[in-house]
C-alpha atoms as a PDB file:
ATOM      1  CA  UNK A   1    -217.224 141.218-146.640  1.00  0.00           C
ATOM      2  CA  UNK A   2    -217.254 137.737-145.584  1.00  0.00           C
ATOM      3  CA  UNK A   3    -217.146 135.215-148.361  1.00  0.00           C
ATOM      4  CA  UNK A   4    -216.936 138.022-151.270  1.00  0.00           C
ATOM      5  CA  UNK A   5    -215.145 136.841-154.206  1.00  0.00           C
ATOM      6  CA  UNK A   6    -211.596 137.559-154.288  1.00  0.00           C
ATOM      7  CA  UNK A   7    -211.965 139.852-157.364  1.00  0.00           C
ATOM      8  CA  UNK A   8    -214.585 141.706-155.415  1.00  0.00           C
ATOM      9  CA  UNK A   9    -212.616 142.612-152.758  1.00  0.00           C
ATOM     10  CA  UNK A  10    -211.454 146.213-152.309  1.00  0.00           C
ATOM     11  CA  UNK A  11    -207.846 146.974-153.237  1.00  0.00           C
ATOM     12  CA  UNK A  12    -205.448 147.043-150.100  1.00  0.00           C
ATOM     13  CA  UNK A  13    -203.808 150.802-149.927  1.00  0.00           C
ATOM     14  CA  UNK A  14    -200.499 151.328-150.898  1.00  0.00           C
ATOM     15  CA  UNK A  15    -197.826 151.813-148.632  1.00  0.00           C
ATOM     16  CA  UNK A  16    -197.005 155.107-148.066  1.00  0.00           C
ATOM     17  CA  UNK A  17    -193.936 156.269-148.476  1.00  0.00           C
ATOM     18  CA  UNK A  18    -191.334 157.500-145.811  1.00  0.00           C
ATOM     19  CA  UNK A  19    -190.152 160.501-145.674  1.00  0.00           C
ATOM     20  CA  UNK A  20    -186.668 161.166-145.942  1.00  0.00           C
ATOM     21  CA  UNK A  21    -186.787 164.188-143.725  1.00  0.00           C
ATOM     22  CA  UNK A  22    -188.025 162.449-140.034  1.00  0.00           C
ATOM     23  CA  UNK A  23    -186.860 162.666-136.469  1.00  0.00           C
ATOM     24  CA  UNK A  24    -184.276 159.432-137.115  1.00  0.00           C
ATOM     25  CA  UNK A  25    -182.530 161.354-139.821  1.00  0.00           C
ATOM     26  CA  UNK A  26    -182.787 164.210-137.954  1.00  0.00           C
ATOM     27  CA  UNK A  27    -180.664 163.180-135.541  1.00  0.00           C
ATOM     28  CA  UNK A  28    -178.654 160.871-137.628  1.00  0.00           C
ATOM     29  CA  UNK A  29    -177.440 164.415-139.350  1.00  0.00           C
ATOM     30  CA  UNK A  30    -177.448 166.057-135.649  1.00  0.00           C
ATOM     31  CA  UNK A  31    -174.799 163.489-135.396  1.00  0.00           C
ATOM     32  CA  UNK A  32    -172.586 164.479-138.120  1.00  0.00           C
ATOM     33  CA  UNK A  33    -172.879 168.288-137.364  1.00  0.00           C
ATOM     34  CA  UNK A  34    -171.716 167.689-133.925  1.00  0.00           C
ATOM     35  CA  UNK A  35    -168.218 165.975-135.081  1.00  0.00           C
ATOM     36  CA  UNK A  36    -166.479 169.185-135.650  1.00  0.00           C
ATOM     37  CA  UNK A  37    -167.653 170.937-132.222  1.00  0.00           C
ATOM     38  CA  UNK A  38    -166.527 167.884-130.754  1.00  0.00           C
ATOM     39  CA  UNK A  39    -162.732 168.236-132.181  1.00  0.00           C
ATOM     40  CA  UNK A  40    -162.897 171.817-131.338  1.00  0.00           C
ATOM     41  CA  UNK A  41    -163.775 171.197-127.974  1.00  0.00           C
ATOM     42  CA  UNK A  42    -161.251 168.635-127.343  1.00  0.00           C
ATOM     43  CA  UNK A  43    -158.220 170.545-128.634  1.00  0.00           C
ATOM     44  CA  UNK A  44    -159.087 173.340-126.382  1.00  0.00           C
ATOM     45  CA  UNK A  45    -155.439 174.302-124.800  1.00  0.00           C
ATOM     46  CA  UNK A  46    -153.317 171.833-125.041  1.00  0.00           C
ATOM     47  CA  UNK A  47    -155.763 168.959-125.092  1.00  0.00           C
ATOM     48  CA  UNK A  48    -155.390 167.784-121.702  1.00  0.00           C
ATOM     49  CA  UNK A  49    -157.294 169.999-119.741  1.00  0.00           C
ATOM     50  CA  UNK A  50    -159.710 168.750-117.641  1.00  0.00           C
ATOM     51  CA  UNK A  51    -162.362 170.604-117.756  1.00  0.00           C
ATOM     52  CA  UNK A  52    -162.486 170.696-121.505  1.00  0.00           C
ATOM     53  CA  UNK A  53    -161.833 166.739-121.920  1.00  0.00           C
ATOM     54  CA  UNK A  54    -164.873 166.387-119.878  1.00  0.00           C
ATOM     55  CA  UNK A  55    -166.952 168.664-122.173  1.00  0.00           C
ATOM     56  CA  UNK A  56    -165.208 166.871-125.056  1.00  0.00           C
ATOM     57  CA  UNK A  57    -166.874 163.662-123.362  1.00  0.00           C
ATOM     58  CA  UNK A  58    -170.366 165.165-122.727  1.00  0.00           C
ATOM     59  CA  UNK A  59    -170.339 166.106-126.478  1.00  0.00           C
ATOM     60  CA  UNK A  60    -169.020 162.957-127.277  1.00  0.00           C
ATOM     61  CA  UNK A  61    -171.701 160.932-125.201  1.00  0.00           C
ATOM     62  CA  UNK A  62    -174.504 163.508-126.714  1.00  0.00           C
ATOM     63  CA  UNK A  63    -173.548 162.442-130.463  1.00  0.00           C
ATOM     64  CA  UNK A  64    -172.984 158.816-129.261  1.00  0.00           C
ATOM     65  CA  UNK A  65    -176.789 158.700-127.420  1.00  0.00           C
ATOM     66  CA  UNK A  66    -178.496 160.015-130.549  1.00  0.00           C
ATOM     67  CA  UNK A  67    -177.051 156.896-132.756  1.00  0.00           C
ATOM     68  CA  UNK A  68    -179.272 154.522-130.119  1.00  0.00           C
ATOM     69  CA  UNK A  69    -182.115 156.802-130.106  1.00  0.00           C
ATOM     70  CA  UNK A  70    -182.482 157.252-133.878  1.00  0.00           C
ATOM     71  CA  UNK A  71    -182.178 154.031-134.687  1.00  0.00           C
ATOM     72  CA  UNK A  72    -185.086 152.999-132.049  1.00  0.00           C
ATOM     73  CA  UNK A  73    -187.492 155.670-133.578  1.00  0.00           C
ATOM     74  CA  UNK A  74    -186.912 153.984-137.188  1.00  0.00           C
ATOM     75  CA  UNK A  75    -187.775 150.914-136.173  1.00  0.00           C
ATOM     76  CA  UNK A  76    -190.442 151.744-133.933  1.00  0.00           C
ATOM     77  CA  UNK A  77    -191.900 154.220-136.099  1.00  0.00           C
ATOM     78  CA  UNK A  78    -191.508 152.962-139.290  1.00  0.00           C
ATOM     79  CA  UNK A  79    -189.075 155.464-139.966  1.00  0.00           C
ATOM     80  CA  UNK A  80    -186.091 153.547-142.330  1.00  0.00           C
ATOM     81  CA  UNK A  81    -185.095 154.726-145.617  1.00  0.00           C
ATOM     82  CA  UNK A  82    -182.333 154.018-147.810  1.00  0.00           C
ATOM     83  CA  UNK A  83    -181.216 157.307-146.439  1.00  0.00           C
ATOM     84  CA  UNK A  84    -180.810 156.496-143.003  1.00  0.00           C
ATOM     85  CA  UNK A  85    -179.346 152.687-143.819  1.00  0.00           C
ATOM     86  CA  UNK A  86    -176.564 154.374-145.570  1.00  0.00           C
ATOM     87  CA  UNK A  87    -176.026 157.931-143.264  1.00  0.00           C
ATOM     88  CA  UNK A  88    -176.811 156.110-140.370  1.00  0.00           C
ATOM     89  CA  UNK A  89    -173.098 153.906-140.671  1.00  0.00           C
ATOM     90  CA  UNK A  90    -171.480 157.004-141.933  1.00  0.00           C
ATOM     91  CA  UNK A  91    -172.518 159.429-139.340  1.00  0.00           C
ATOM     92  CA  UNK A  92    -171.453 156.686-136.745  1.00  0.00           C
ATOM     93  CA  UNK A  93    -167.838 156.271-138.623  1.00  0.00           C
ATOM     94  CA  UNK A  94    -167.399 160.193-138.624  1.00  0.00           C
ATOM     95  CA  UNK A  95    -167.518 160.559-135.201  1.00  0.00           C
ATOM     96  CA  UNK A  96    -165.553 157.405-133.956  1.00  0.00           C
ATOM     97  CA  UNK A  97    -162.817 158.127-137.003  1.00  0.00           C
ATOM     98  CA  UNK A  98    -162.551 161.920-135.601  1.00  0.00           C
ATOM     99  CA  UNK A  99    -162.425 161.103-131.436  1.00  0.00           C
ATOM    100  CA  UNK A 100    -159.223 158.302-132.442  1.00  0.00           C
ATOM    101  CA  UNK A 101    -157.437 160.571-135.134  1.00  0.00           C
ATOM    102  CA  UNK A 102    -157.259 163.579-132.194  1.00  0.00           C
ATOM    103  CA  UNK A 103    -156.558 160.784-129.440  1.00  0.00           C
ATOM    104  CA  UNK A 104    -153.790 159.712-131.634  1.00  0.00           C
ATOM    105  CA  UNK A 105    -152.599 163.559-132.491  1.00  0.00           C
ATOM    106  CA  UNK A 106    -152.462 164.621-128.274  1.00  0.00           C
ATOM    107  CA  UNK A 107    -150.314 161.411-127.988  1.00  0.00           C
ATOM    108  CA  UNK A 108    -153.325 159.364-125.824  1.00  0.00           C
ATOM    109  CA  UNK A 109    -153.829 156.222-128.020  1.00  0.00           C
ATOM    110  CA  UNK A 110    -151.045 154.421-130.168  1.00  0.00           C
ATOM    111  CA  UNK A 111    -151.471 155.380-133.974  1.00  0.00           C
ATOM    112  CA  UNK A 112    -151.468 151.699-134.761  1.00  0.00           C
ATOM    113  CA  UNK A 113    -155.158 150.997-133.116  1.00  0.00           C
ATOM    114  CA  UNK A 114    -156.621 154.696-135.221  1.00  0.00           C
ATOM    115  CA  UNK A 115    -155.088 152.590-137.973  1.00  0.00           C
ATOM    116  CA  UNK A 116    -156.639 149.684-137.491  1.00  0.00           C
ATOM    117  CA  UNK A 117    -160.153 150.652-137.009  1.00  0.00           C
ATOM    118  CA  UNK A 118    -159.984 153.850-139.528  1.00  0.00           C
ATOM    119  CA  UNK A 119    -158.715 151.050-142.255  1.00  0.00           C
ATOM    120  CA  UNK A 120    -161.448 148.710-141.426  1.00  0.00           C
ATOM    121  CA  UNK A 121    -164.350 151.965-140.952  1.00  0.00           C
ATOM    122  CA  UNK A 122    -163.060 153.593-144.479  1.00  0.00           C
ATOM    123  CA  UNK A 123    -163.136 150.230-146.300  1.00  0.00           C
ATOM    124  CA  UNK A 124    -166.555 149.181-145.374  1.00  0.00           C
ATOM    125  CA  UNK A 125    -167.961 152.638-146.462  1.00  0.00           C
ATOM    126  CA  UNK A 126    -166.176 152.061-149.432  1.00  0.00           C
ATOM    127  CA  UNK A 127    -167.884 148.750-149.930  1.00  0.00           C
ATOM    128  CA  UNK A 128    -171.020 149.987-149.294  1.00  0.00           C
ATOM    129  CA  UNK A 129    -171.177 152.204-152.111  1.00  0.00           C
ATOM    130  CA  UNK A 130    -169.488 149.544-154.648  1.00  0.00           C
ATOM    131  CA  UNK A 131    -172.788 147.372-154.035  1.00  0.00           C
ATOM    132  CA  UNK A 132    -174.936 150.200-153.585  1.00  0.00           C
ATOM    133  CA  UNK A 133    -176.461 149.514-156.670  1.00  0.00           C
ATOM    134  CA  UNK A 134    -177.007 146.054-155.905  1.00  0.00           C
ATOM    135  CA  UNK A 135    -178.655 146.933-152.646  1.00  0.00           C
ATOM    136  CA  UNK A 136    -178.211 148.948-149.312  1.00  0.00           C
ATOM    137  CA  UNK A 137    -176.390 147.148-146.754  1.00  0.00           C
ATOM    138  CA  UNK A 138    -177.586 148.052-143.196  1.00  0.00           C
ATOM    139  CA  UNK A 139    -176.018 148.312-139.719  1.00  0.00           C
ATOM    140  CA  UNK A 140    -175.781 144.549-138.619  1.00  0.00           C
ATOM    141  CA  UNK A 141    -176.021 143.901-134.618  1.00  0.00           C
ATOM    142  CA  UNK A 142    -172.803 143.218-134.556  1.00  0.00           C
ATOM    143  CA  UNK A 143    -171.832 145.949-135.778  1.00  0.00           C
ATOM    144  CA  UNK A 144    -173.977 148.040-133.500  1.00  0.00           C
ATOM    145  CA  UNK A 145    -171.985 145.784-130.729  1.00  0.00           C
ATOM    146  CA  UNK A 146    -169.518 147.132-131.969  1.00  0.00           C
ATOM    147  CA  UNK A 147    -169.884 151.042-132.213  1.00  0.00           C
ATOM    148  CA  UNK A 148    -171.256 150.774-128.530  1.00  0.00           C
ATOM    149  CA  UNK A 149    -167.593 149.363-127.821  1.00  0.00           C
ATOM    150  CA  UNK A 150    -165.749 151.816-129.492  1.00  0.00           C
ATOM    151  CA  UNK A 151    -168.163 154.394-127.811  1.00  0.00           C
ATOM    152  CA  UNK A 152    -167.004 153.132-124.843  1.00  0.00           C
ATOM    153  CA  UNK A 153    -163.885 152.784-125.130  1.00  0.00           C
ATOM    154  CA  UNK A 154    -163.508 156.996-126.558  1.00  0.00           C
ATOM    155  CA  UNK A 155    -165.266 157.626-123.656  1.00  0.00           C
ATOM    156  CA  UNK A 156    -162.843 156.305-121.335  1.00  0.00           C
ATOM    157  CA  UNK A 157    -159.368 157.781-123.350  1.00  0.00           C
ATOM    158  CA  UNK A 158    -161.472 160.945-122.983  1.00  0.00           C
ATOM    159  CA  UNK A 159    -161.845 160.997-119.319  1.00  0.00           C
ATOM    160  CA  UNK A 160    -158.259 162.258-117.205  1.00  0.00           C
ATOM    161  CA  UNK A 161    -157.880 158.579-116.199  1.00  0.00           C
ATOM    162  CA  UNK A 162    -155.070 157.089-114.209  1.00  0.00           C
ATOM    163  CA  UNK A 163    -154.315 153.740-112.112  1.00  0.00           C
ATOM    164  CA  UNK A 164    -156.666 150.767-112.643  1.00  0.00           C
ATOM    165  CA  UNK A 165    -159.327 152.725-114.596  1.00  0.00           C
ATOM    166  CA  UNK A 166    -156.537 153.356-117.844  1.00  0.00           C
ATOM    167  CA  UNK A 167    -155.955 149.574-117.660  1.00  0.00           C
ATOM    168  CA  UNK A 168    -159.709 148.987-118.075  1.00  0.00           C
ATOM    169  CA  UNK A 169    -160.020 151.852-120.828  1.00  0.00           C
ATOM    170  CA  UNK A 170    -156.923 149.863-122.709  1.00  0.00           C
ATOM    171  CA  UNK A 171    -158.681 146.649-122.045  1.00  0.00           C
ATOM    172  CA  UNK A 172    -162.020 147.653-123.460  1.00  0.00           C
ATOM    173  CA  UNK A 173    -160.240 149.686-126.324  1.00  0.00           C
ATOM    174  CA  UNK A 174    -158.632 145.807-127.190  1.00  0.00           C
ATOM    175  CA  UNK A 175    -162.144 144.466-127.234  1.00  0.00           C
ATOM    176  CA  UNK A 176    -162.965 147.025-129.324  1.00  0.00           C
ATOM    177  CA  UNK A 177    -160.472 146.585-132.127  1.00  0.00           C
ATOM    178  CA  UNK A 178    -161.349 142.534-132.024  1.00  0.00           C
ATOM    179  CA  UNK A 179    -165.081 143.562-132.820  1.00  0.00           C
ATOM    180  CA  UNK A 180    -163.907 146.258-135.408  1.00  0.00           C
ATOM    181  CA  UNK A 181    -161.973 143.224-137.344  1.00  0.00           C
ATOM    182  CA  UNK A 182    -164.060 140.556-136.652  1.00  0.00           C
ATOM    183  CA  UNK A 183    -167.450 142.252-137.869  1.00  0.00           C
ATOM    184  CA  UNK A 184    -165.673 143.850-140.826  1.00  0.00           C
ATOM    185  CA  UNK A 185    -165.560 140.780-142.126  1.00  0.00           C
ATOM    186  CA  UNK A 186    -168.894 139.883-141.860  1.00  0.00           C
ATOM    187  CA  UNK A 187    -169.380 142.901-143.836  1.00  0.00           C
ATOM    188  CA  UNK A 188    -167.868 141.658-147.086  1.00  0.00           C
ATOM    189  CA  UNK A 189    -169.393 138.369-146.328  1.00  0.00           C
ATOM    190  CA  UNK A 190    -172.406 140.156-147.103  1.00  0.00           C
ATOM    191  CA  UNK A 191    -171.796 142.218-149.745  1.00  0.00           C
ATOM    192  CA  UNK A 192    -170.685 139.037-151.468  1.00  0.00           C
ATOM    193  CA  UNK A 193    -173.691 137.007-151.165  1.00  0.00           C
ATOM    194  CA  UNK A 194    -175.528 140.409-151.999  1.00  0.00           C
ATOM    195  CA  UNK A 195    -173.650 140.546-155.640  1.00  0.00           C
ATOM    196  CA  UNK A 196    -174.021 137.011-155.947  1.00  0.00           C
ATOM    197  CA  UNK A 197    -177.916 136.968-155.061  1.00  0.00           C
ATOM    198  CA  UNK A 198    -178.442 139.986-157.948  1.00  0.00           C
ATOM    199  CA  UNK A 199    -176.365 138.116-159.858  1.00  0.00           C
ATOM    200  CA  UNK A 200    -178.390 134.946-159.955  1.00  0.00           C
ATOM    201  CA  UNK A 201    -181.438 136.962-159.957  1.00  0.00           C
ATOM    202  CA  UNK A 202    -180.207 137.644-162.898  1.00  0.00           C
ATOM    203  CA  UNK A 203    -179.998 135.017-164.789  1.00  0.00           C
END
């Protein structure tokens, strides 16, 4: 009540905890299951059907969707756990690494840009679990930026496109590989100053 001493004051309730199993990791895993449908759908025939590369893009966009939605119900709801921060990343690197690698293997994207952004998506997952014990690491913005480009960008090699429309999905595939470097970076930038912070903590 008003003016009652400190001391008499009730005790505040403790934060309940979140439960691992909720809609966001729901989906987050939804996500990983639908990588391999999504490879088996693309290298229907001889991968250049177009029928199938459009279903390879609708499962594609489905898997692609969830990573917005899932992250909006954590937030909204209250729903992040360590769980999520970590398969969150992971689920988004599975499905990116698995649309380039089978670009790459029908001959529709140059091995060097898989390369590039497989190097830079493997490293940082590896990174995440050297500090993991320091802390969890979470999906920056800019690296959300950045999986919405590379979204794009699949989404585009995976359409039968011709003319002016493959010279946007190159362009936007460039843009993509900038971000990819660029925030991967800012990744170990982080991890750094997370050891360092522990490590002062410390002391």
């Amino acid at each position: 009540m008003l003016g009652a001493p400190e001391e008499d004051m009730p005790d505040a309730a403790p934060a309940r905890p979140v439960p691992v199993l909720n809609i966001a990791n729901v989906l987050t895993v939804l996500r990983i299951l639908l990588v391999p449908v999504f490879l088996v759908v693309l290298f229907v025939g001889d991968g250049h059907e177009t029928p199938w590369r459009i279903a390879a893009t609708v499962v594609f966009a489905v898997a692609a969707i969830t990573d917005r939605i899932d992250g909006q119900l954590a937030r909204k709801y209250g729903l992040v756990t360590d769980f999520g921060k970590l398969a969150d990343p992971i689920a988004d690197k599975a499905l990116i690494g698995a649309a380039l690698v089978g670009l790459s293997i029908l001959g529709d994207l140059s091995w060097w840009v898989t390369g590039i952004i497989a190097a830079r998506e493997i490293g940082i997952t590896l990174l995440r679990f050297a500090v993991l014990r320091h802390g969890v690491i979470p999906a920056s913005r800019g690296g959300k930026v950045k999986t919405l480009v590379q979204s794009l960008a699949i989404g585009l090699y995976l359409l039968p496109l011709s003319g002016v429309w493959a010279t946007v999905a190159a362009v936007v595939m460039g843009v993509a590989v900038f971000l990819t470097v660029v925030t991967g970076l800012d990744y170990v930038v982080q991890s750094i100053r997370l050891r360092a912070g522990v490590h002062h903590a410390a002391r």
